[in-house]
Each structure stands twice: as structure tokens, then as C-alpha cells.
N, C-alpha and C. Protein backbone atom coordinates (compact mmCIF):
# COMPACT_ATOMS: atom_id res chain seq x y z
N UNK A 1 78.15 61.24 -127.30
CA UNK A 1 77.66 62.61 -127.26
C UNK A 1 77.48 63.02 -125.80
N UNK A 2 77.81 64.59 -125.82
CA UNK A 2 77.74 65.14 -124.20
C UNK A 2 76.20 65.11 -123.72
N UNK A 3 75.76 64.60 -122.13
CA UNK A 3 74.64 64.97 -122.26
C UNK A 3 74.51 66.71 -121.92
N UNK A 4 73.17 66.55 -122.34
CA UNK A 4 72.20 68.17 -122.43
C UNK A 4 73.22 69.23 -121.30
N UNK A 5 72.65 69.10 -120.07
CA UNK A 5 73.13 69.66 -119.06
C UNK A 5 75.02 69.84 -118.69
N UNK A 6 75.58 68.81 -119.26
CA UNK A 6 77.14 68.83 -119.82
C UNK A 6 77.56 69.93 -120.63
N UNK A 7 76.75 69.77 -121.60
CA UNK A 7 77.14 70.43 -123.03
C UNK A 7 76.53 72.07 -122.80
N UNK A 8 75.96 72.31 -121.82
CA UNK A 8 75.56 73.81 -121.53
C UNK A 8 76.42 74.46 -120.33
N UNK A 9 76.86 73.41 -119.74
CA UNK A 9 78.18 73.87 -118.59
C UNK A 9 79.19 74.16 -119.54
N UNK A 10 79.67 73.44 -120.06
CA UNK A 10 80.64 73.54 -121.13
C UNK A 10 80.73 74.88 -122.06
N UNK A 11 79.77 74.77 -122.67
CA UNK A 11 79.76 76.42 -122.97
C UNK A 11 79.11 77.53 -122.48
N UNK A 12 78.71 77.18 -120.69
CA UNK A 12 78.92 78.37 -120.41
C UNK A 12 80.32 78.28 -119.44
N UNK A 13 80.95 77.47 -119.45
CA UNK A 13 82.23 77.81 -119.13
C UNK A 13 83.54 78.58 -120.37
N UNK A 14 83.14 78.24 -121.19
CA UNK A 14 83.57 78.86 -122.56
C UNK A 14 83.66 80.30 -123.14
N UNK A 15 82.35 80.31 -123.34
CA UNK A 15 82.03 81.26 -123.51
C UNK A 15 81.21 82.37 -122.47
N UNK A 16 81.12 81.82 -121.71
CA UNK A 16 80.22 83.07 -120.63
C UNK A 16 79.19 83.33 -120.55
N UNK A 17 78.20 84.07 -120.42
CA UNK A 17 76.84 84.59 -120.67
C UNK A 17 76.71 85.97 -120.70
N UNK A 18 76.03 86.40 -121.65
CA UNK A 18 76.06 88.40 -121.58
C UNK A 18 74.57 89.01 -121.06
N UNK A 19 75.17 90.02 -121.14
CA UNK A 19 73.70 90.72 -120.37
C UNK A 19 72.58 90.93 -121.24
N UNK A 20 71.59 90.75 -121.05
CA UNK A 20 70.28 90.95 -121.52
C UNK A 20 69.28 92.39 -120.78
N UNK A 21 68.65 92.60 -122.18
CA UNK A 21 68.12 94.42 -121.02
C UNK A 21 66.43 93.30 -121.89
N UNK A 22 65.59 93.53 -120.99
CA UNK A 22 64.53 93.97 -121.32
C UNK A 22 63.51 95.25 -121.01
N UNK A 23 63.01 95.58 -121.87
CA UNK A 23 62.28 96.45 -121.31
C UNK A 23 60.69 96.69 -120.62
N UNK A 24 60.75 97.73 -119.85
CA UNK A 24 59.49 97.36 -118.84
C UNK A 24 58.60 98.46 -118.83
N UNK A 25 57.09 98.44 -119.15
CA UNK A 25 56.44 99.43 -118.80
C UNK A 25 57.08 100.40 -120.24
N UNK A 26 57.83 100.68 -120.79
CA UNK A 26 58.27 101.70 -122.07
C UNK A 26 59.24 102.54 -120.93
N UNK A 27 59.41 102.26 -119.68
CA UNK A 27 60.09 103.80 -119.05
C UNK A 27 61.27 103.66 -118.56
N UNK A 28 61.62 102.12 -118.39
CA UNK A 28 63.21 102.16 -118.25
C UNK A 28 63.21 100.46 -118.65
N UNK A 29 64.81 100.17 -118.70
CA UNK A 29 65.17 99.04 -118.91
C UNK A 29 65.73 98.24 -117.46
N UNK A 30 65.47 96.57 -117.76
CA UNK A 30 65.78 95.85 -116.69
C UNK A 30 67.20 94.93 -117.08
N UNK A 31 67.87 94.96 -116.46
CA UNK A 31 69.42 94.13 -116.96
C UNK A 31 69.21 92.92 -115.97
N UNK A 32 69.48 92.03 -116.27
CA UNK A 32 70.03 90.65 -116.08
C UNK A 32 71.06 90.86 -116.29
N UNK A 33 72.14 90.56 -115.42
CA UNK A 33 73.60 90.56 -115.40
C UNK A 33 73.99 88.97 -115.02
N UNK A 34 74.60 88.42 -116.26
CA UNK A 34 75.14 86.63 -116.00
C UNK A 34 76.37 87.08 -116.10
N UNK A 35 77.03 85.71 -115.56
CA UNK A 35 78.40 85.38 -115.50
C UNK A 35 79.23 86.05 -116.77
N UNK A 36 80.25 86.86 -116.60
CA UNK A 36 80.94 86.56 -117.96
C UNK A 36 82.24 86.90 -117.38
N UNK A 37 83.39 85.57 -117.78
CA UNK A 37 84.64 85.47 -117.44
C UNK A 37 85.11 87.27 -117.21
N UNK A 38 85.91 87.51 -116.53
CA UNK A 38 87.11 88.96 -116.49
C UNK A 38 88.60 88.36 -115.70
N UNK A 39 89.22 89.43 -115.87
CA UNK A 39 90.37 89.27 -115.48
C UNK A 39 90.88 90.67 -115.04
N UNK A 40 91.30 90.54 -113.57
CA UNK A 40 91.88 91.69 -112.77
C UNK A 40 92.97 91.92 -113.29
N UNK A 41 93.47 92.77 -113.02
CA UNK A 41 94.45 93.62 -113.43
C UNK A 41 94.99 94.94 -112.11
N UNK A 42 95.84 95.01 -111.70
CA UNK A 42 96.35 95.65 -111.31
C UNK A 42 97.15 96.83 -111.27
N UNK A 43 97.28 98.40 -110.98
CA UNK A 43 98.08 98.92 -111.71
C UNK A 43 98.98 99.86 -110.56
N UNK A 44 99.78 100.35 -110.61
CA UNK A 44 100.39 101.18 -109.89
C UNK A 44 101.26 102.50 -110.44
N UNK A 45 100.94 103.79 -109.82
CA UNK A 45 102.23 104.43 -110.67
C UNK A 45 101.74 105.76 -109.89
N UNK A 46 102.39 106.82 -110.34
CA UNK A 46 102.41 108.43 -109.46
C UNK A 46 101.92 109.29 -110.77
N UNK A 47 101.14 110.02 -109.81
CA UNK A 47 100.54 111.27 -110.69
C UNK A 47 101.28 112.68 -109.98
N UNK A 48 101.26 113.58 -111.10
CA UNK A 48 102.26 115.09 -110.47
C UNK A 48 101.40 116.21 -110.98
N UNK A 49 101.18 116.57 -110.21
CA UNK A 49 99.85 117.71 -110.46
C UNK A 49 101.89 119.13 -110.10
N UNK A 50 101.11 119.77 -111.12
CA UNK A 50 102.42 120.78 -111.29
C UNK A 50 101.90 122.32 -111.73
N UNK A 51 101.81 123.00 -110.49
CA UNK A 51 100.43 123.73 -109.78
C UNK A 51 101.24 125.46 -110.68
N UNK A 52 102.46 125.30 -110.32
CA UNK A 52 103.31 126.75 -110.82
C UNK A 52 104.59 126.77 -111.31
N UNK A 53 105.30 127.42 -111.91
CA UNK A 53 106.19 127.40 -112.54
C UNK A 53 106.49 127.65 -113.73
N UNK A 54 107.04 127.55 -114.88
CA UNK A 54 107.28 127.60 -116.07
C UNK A 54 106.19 126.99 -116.86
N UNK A 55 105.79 125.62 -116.50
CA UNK A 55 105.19 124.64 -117.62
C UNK A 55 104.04 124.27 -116.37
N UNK A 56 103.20 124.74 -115.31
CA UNK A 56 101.97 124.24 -115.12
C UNK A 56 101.45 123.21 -115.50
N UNK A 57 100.82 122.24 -115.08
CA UNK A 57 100.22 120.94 -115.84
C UNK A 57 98.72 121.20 -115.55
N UNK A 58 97.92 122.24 -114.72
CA UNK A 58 97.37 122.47 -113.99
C UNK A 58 97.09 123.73 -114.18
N UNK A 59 95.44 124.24 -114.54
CA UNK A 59 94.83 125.31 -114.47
C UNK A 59 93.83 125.52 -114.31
N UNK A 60 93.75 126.75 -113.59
CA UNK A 60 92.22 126.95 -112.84
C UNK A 60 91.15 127.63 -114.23
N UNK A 61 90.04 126.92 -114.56
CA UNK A 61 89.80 127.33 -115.50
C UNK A 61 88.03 128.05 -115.40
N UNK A 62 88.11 127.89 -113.73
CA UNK A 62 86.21 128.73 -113.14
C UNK A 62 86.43 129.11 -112.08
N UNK A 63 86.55 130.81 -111.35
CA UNK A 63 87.19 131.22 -110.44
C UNK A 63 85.65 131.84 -109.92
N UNK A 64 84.95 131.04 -109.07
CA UNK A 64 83.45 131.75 -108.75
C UNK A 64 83.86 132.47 -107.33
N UNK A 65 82.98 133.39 -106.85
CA UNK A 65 83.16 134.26 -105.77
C UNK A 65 83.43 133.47 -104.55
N UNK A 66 83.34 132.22 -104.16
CA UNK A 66 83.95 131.39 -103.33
C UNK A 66 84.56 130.05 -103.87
N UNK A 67 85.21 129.39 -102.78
CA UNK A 67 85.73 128.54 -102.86
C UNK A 67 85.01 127.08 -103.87
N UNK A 68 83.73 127.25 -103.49
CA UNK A 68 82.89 125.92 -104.04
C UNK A 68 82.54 126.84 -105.65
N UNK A 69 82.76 125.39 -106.23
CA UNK A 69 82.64 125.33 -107.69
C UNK A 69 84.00 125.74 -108.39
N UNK A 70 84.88 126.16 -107.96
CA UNK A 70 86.48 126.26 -108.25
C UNK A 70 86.92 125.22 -109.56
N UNK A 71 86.69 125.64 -110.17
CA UNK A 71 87.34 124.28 -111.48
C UNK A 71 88.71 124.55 -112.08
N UNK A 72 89.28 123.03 -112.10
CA UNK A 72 90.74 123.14 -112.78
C UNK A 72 90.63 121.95 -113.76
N UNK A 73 91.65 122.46 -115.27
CA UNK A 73 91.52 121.53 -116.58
C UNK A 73 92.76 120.92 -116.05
N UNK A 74 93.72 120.18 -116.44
CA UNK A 74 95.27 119.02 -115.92
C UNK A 74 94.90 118.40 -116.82
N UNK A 75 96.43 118.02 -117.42
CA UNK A 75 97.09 117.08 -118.33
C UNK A 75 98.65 116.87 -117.61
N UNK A 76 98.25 115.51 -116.30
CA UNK A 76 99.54 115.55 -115.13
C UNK A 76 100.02 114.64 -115.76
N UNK A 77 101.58 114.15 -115.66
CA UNK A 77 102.66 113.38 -116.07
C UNK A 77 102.20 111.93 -114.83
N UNK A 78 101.99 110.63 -115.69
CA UNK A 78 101.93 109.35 -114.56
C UNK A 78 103.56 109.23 -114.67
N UNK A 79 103.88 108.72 -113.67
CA UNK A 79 105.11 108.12 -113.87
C UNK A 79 105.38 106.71 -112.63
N UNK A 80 106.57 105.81 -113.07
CA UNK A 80 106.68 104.65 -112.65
C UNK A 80 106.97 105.02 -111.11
N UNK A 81 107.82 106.10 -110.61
CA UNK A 81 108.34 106.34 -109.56
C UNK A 81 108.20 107.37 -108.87
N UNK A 82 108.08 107.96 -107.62
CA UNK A 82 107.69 108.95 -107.06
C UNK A 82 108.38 110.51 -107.49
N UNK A 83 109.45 110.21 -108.49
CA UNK A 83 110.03 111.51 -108.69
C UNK A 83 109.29 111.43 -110.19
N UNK A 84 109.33 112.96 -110.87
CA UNK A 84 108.79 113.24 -112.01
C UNK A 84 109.59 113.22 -113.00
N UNK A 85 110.80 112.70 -112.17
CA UNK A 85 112.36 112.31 -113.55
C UNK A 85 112.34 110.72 -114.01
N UNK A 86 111.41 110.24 -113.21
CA UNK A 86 111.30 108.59 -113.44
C UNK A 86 110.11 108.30 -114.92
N UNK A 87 110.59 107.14 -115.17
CA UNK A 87 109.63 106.98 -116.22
C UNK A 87 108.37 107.19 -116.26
N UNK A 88 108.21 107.53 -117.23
CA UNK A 88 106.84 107.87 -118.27
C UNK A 88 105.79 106.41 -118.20
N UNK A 89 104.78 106.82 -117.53
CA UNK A 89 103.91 105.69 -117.97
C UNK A 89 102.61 105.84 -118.57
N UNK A 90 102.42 107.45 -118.80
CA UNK A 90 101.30 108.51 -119.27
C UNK A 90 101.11 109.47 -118.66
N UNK A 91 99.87 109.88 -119.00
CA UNK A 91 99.02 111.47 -118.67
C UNK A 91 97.95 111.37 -117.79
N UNK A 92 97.41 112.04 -117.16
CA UNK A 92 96.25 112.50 -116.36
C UNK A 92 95.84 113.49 -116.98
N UNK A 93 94.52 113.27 -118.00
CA UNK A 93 93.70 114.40 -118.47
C UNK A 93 92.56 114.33 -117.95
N UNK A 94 92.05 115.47 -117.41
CA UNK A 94 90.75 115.92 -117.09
C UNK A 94 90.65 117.29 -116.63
N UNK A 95 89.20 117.11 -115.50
CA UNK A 95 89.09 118.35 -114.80
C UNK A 95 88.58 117.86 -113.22
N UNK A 96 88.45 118.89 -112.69
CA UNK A 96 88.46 118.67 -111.14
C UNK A 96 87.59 119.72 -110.88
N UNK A 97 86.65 119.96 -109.43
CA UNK A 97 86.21 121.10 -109.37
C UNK A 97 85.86 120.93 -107.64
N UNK A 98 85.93 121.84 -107.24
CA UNK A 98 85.23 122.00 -105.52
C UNK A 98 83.77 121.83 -105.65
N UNK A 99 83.62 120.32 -105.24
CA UNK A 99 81.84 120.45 -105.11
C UNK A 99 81.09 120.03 -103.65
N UNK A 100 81.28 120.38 -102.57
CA UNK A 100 81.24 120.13 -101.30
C UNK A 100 81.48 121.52 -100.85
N UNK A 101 80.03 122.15 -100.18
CA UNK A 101 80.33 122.85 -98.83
C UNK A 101 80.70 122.81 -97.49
N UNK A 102 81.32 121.74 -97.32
CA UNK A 102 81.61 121.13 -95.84
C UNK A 102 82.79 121.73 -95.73
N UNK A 103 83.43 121.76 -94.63
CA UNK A 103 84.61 121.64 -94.19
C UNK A 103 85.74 120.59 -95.17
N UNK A 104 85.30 119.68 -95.66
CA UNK A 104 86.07 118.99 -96.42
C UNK A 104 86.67 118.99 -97.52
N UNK A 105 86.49 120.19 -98.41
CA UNK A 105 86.84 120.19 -99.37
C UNK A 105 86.79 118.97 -100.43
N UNK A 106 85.72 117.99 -100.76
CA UNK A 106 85.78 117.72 -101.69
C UNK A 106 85.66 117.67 -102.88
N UNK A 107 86.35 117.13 -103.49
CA UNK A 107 86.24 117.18 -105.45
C UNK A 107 85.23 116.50 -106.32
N UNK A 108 85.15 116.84 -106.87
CA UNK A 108 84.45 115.94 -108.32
C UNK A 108 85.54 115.58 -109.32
N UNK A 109 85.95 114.32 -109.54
CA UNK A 109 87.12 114.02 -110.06
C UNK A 109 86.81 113.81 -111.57
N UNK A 110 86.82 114.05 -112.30
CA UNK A 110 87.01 113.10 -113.82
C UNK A 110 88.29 113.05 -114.65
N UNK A 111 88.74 111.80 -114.72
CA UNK A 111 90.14 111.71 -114.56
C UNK A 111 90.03 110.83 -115.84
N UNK A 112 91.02 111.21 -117.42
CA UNK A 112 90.88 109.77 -118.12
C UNK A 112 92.55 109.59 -117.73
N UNK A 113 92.74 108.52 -117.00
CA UNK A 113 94.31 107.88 -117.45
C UNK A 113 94.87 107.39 -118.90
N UNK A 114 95.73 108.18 -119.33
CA UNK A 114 95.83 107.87 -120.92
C UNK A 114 97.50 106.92 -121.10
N UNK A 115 97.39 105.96 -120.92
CA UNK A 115 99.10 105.38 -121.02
C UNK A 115 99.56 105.39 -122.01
N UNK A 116 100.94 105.05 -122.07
CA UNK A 116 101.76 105.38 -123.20
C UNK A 116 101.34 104.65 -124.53
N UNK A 117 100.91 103.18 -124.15
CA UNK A 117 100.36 102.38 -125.27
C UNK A 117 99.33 102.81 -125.59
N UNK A 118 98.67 103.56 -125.78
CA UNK A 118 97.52 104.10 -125.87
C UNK A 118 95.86 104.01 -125.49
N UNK A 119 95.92 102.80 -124.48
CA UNK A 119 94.77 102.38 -123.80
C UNK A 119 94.11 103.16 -122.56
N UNK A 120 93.24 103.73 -122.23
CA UNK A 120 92.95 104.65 -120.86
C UNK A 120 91.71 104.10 -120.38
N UNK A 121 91.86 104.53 -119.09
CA UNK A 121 90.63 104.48 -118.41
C UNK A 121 90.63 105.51 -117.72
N UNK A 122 88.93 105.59 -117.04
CA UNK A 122 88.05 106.93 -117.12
C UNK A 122 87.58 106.38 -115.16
N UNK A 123 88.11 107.09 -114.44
CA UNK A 123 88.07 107.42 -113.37
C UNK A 123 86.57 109.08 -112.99
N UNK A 124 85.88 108.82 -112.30
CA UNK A 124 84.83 109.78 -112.54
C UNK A 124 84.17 109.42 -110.88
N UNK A 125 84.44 110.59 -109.91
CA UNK A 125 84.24 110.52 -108.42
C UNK A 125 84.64 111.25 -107.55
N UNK A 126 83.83 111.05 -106.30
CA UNK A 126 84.10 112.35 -104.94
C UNK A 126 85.66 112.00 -104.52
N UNK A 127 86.31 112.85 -104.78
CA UNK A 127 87.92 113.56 -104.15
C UNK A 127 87.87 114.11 -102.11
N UNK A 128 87.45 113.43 -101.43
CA UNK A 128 88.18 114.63 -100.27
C UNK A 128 89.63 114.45 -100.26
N UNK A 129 90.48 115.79 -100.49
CA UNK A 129 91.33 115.88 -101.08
C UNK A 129 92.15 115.90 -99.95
N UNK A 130 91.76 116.53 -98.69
CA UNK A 130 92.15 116.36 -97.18
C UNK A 130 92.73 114.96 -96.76
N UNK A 131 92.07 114.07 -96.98
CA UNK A 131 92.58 112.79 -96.44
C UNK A 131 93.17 112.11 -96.86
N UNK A 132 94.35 111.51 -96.20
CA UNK A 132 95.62 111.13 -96.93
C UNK A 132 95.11 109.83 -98.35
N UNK A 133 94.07 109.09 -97.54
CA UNK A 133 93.85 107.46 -98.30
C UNK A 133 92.33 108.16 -99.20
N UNK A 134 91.90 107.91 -100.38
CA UNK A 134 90.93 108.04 -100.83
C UNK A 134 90.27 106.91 -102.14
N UNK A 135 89.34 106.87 -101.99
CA UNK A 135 88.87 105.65 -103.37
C UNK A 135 87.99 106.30 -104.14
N UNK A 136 88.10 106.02 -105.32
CA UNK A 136 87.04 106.24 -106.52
C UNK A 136 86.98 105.43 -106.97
N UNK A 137 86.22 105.13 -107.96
CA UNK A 137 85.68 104.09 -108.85
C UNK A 137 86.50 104.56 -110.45
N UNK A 138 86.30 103.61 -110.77
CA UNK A 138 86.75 103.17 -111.99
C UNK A 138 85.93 103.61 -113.32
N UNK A 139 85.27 103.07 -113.80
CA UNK A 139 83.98 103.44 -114.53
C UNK A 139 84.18 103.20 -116.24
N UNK A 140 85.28 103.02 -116.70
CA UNK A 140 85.47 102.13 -117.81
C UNK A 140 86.85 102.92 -118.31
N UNK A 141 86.68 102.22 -119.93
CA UNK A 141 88.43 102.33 -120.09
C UNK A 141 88.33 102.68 -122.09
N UNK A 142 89.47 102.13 -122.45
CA UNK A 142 89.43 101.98 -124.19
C UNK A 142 90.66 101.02 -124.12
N UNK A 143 90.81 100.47 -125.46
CA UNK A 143 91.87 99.39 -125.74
C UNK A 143 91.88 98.23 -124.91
N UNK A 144 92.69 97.73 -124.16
CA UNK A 144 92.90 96.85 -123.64
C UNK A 144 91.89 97.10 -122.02
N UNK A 145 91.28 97.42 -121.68
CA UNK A 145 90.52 98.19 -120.90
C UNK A 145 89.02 98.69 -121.07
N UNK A 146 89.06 98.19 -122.22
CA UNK A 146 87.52 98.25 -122.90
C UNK A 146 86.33 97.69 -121.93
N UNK A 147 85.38 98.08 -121.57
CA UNK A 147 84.23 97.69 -120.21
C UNK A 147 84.90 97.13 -119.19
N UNK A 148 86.04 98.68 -118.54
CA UNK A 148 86.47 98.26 -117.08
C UNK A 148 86.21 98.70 -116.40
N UNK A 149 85.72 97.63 -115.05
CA UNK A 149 84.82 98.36 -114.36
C UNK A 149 85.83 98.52 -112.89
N UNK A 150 86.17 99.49 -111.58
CA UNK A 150 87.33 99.10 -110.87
C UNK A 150 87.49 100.23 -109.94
N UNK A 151 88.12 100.20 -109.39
CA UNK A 151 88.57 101.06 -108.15
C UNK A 151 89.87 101.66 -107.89
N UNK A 152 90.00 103.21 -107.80
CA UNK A 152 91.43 103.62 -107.67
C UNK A 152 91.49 103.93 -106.29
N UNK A 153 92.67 103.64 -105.23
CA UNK A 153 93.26 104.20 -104.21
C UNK A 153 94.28 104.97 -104.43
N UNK A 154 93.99 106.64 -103.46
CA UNK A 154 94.85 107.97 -104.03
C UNK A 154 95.06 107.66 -102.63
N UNK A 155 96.78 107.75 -102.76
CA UNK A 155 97.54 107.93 -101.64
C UNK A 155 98.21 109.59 -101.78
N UNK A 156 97.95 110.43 -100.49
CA UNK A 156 98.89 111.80 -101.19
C UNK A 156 100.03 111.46 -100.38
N UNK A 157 101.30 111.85 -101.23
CA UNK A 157 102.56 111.58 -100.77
C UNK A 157 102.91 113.24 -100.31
N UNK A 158 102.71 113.28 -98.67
CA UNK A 158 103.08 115.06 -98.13
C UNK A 158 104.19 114.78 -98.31
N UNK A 159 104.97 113.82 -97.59
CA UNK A 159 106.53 114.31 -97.80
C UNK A 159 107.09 114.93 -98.36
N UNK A 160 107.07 114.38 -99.64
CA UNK A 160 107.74 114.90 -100.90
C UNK A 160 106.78 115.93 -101.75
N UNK A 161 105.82 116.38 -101.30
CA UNK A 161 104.82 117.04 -101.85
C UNK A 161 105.25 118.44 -101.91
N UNK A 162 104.72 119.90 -102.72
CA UNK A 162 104.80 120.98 -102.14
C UNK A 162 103.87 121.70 -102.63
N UNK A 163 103.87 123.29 -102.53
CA UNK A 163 102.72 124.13 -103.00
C UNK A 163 103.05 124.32 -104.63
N UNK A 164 103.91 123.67 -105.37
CA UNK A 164 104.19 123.73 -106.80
C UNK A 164 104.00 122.42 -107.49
N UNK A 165 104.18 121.41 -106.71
CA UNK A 165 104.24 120.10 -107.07
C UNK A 165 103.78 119.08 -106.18
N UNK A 166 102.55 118.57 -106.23
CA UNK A 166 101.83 117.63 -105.62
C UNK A 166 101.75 116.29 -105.89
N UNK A 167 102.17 115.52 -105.42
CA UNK A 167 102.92 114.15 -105.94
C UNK A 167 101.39 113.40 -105.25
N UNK A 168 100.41 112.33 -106.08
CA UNK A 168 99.83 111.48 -105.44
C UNK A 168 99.86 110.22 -106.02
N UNK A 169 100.11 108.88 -104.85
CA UNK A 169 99.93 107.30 -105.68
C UNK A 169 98.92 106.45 -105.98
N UNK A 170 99.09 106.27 -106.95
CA UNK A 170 97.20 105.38 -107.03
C UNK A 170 97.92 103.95 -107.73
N UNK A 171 97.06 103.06 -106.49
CA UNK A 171 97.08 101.92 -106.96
C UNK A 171 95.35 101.49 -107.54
N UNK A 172 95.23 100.72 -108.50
CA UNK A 172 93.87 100.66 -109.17
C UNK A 172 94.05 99.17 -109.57
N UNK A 173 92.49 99.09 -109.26
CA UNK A 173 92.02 97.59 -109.66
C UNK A 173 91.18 97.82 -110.53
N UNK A 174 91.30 96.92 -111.89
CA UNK A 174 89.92 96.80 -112.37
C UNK A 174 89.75 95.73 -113.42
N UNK A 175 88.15 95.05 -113.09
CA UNK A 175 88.08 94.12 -114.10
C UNK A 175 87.75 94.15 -115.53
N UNK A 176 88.35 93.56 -116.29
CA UNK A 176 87.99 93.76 -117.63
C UNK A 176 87.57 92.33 -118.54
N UNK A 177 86.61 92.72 -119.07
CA UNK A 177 85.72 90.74 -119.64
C UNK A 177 86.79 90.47 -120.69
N UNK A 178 87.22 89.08 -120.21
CA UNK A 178 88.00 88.62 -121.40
C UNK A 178 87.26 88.61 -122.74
């Protein structure tokens, strides 16, 4: 037989340990956060924000007397490759809005990535939309993506970019508990 201290490595190498909330005082809860196995995941692909034209992907849907608070609804095409003729790898549904009076123009992002298999994750964070490199957080997912927690990098591609069609790349990390 394993001893004691064996046989509790063992299954917590196994199985993991989950979080525990207790509560304190009646006015909020305290988490203990233990070990529990995940596995990264990596993702890459192009989003096409498609501002005018025939089929818009992109609409302004709160036009306030200035610039701040500006809101737009999008359902953008992901795709494998920087052109919007390359494969399909899903949608970008959400909304966006100007929430920064600075000079910077930044966003409030809430972004669900919906892929073709039907699994998404939920991107929700400050946009300065100005600067070429930007990060948000991750903030969870569904399906295969279920409690993912992770980080997207928005690359804007000017090159190929224009005032009808805004091409940006996001590479995203995020962990998800086996």
C-alpha cells in the first residue's frame, strides 16, 4: 500500500484541486485558488471589420453629440489569412464604443469569437485603437473553451487596411482546465 503522503501526491497529480469560496463577514466571498491542471492553446487568424459598402459588417448603433460614447454592433468575418477571400474560421460578434476622453481614442471592446465548430470565446477590454500592438484579456469561452482564461494581441495591418475595410491580427493565448 501507498504511503499517506504518496497517495495524496498522486491524486493531486490526477486529479487537481478546485477552488473553494468561503464566505466572510455575509459581505463577500474568499476564493482559494489550488492547482488545477490547463492546457494552453494558441490561436491565430484575421478579423475584417467592413465599415461601407453593399454588405457592412459594422454599424454605428449610438451617435451622441461627440465623439465619446460612439457605439458600433459587428458581426466581422475571422479568417485564416489576411485577405477576406481566405478561409473561414468564424465571426466577430459584439459591440465596441468610444470610452476615453484623451487624445487616444480608446475602446471598450466586447468581442465573442464564435468559430466555425461552434466553440467561442468572450474577449471584454480597453481598445486604443491608435496603436499598432494592443492586448486584452480573454475572460472565458463555451465548448472546448469552457473557463478560458487568456490574452489577445491586436495587430492592425495599415498596409492592406482602408477606410472600407480594416483588416486586424490577433494572436490569443488562453488557458483552459483540462
Amino acid at each position: 500500500m501507498m504511503p499517506y503522503p504518496l497517495r495524496f501526491l498522486f491524486l493531486f497529480l490526477i486529479f487537481g484541486y478546485f477552488t473553494t469560496t468561503t464566505t466572510v463577514h455575509g459581505l463577500f466571498s474568499q476564493e482559494s485558488h489550488i492547482f488545477l491542471p490547463s492546457k494552453l492553446t494558441h490561436l491565430h487568424f484575421f478579423y475584417h471589420d467592413i465599415l461601407e459598402g453593399e454588405n457592412p459588417t459594422v454599424v454605428q448603433i449610438i451617435d451622441p453629440s461627440t465623439s465619446f460614447g460612439t457605439t458600433f454592433m459587428m458581426d466581422n468575418a475571422l479568417t485564416e489569412g489576411q485577405e477576406l477571400s481566405s478561409k473561414s474560421v468564424g465571426r466577430a460578434q459584439g459591440l465596441f464604443g468610444v470610452a476615453s476622453l484623451q487624445k487616444d481614442s480608446a475602446m471598450v471592446m466586447l468581442i465573442n469569437f464564435v468559430f466555425n465548430e461552434g466553440s467561442t470565446l468572450s474577449m471584454l477590454g480597453r481598445n486604443p485603437v491608435f496603436d499598432t500592438v494592443r492586448e486584452m484579456p480573454i475572460v472565458g469561452g463555451t465548448g472546448v473553451f469552457r473557463f478560458a482564461t487568456g490574452y489577445a494581441i491586436a495587430n492592425s495591418i495599415w498596409a492592406i487596411s482602408s477606410h472600407q475595410h480594416f483588416v486586424v491580427e490577433y494572436n490569443i493565448t488562453v488557458s483552459v482546465p483540462n
